[in-house]
Protein backbone atom coordinates (compact mmCIF):
# COMPACT_ATOMS: atom_id res chain seq x y z
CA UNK A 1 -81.85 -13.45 -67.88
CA UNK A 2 -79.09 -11.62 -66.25
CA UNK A 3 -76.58 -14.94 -67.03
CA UNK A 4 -77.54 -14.16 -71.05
CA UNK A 5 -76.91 -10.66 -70.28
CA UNK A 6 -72.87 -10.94 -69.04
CA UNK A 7 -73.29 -13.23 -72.16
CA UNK A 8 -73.79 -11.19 -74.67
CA UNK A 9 -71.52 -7.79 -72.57
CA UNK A 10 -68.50 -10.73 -72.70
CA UNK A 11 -68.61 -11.08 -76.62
CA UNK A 12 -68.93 -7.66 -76.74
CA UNK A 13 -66.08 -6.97 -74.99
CA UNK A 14 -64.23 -9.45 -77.09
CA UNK A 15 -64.82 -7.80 -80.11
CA UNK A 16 -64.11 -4.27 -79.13
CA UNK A 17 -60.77 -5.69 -77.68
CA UNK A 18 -60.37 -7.64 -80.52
CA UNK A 19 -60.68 -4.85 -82.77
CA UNK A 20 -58.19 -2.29 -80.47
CA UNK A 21 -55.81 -5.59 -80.57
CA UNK A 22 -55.84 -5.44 -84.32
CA UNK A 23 -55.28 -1.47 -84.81
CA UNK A 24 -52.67 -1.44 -82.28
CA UNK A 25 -50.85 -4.16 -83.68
CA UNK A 26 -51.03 -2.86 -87.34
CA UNK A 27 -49.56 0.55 -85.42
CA UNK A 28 -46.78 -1.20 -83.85
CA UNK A 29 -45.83 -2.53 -87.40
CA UNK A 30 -45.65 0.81 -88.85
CA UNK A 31 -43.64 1.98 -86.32
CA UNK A 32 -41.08 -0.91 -87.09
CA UNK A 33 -41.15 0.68 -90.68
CA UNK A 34 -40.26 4.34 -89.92
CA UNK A 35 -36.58 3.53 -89.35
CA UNK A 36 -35.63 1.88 -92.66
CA UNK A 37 -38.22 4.21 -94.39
CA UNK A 38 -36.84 7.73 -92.96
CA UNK A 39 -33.53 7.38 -93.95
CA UNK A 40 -34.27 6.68 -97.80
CA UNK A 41 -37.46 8.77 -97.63
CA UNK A 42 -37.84 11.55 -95.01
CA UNK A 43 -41.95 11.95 -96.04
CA UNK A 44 -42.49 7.60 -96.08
CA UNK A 45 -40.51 7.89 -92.36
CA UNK A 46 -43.13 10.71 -91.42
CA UNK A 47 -46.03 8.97 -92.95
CA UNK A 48 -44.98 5.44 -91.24
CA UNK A 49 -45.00 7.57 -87.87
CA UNK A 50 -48.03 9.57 -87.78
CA UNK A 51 -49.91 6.59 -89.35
CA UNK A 52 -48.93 4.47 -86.41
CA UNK A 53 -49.45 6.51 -83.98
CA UNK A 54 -52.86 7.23 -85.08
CA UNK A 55 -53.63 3.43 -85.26
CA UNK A 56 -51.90 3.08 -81.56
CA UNK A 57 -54.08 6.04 -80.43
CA UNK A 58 -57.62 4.80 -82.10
CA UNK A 59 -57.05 1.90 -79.39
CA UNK A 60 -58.68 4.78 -77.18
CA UNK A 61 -61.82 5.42 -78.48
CA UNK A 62 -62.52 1.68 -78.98
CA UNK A 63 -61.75 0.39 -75.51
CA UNK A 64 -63.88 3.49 -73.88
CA UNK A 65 -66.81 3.25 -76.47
CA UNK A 66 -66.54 6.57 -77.25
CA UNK A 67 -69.21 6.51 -79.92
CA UNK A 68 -69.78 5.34 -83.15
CA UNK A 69 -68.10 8.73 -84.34
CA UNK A 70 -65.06 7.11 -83.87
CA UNK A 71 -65.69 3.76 -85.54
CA UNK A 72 -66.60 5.52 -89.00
CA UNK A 73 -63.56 7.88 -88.30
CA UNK A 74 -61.69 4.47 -87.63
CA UNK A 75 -62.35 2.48 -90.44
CA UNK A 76 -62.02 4.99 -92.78
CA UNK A 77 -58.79 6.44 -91.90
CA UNK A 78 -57.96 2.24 -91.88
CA UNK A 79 -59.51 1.90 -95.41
CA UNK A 80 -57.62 5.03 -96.80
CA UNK A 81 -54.40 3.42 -95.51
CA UNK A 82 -54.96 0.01 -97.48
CA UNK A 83 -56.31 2.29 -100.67
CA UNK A 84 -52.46 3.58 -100.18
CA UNK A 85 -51.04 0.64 -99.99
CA UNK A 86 -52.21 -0.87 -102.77
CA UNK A 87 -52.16 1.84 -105.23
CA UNK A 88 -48.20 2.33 -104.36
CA UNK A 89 -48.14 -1.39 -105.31
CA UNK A 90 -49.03 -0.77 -109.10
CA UNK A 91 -46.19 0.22 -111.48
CA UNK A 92 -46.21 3.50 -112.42
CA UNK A 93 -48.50 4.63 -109.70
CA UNK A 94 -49.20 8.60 -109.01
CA UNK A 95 -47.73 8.92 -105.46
CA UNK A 96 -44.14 6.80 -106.40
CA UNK A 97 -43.81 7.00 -109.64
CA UNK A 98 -42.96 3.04 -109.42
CA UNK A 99 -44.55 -0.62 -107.94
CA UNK A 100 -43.55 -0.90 -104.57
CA UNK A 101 -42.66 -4.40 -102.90
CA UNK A 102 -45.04 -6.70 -101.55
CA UNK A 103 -43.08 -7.73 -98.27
CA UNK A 104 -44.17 -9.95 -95.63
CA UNK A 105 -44.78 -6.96 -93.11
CA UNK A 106 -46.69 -5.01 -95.18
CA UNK A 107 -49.11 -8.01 -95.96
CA UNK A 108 -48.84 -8.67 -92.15
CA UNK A 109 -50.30 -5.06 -91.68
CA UNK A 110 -52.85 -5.62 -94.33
CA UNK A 111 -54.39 -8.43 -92.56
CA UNK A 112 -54.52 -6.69 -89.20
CA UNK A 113 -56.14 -3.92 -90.72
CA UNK A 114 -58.90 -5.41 -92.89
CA UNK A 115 -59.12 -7.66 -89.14
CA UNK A 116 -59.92 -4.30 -87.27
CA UNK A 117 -62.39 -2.94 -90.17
CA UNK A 118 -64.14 -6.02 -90.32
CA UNK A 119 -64.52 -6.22 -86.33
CA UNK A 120 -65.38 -2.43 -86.71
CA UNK A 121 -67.89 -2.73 -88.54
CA UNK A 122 -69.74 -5.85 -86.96
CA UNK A 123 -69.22 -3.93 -83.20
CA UNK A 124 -71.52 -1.61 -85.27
CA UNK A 125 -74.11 -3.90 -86.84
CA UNK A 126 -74.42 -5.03 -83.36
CA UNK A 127 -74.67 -1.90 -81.71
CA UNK A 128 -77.57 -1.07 -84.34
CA UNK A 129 -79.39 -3.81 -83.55
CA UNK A 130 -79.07 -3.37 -79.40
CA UNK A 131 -81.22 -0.07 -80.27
CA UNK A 132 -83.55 -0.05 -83.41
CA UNK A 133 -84.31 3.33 -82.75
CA UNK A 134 -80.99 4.12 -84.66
CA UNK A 135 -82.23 2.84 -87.61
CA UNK A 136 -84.92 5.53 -87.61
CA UNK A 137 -82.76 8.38 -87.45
């Protein structure tokens, strides 16, 4: 019994890491951004910054299981940055005015970030069905 225990706490583990792995990287890449952005667009340079950041920082709350707070905070901040993403990606959007690029970066950041959402979200399935009392709140 307790062998299937450090089992299961191992894969755990591996997901929550996995997931921190995927935010933090997906930060790191919008960090790379914020120089090329800033000096054509002071606000893109800002945004690049403060949304990396963020994604560095969320590596927190998922390595110390700070609650599932956090994950819903976590993915949707995450989804709300690929919503962006892809909206300034259609011509004539609202927030450019104009179809941005589709670089190999950006769809590098993508994949990190659906990664982390997806992980996100099964650490939570998981955690629901550890305690079936949360399903009765």
């Amino acid at each position: 019994m307790v062998h299937g225990i450090a089992i299961m706490f191992t894969k755990n583990i591996i997901l929550f890491y996995s997931a921190a792995a995927c935010t933090f990287i997906a930060g790191i890449l919008h960090l790379t951004l914020v120089p090329g952005a800033i000096d054509r667009n002071v606000n893109n340079g800002i945004f690049f910054l403060i949304g990396g950041l963020a994604q560095i920082f969320w590596v927190v709350p998922l390595i110390r299981h700070w609650g599932k707070v956090w994950y819903y905070v976590g993915i949707a901040g995450t989804l709300v940055l690929i919503m962006m993403w892809i909206i300034t990606r259609i011509p004539d959007n609202p927030i450019t005015g104009r179809g941005g690029p589709i670089g190999e970066t950006a769809i590098v950041v993508e994949v990190f970030q659906v990664a982390f959402i997806v992980l996100s979200i099964i650490i939570l399935i998981k955690d629901r069905k550890a305690d079936p009392a949360i399903g009765k709140r």
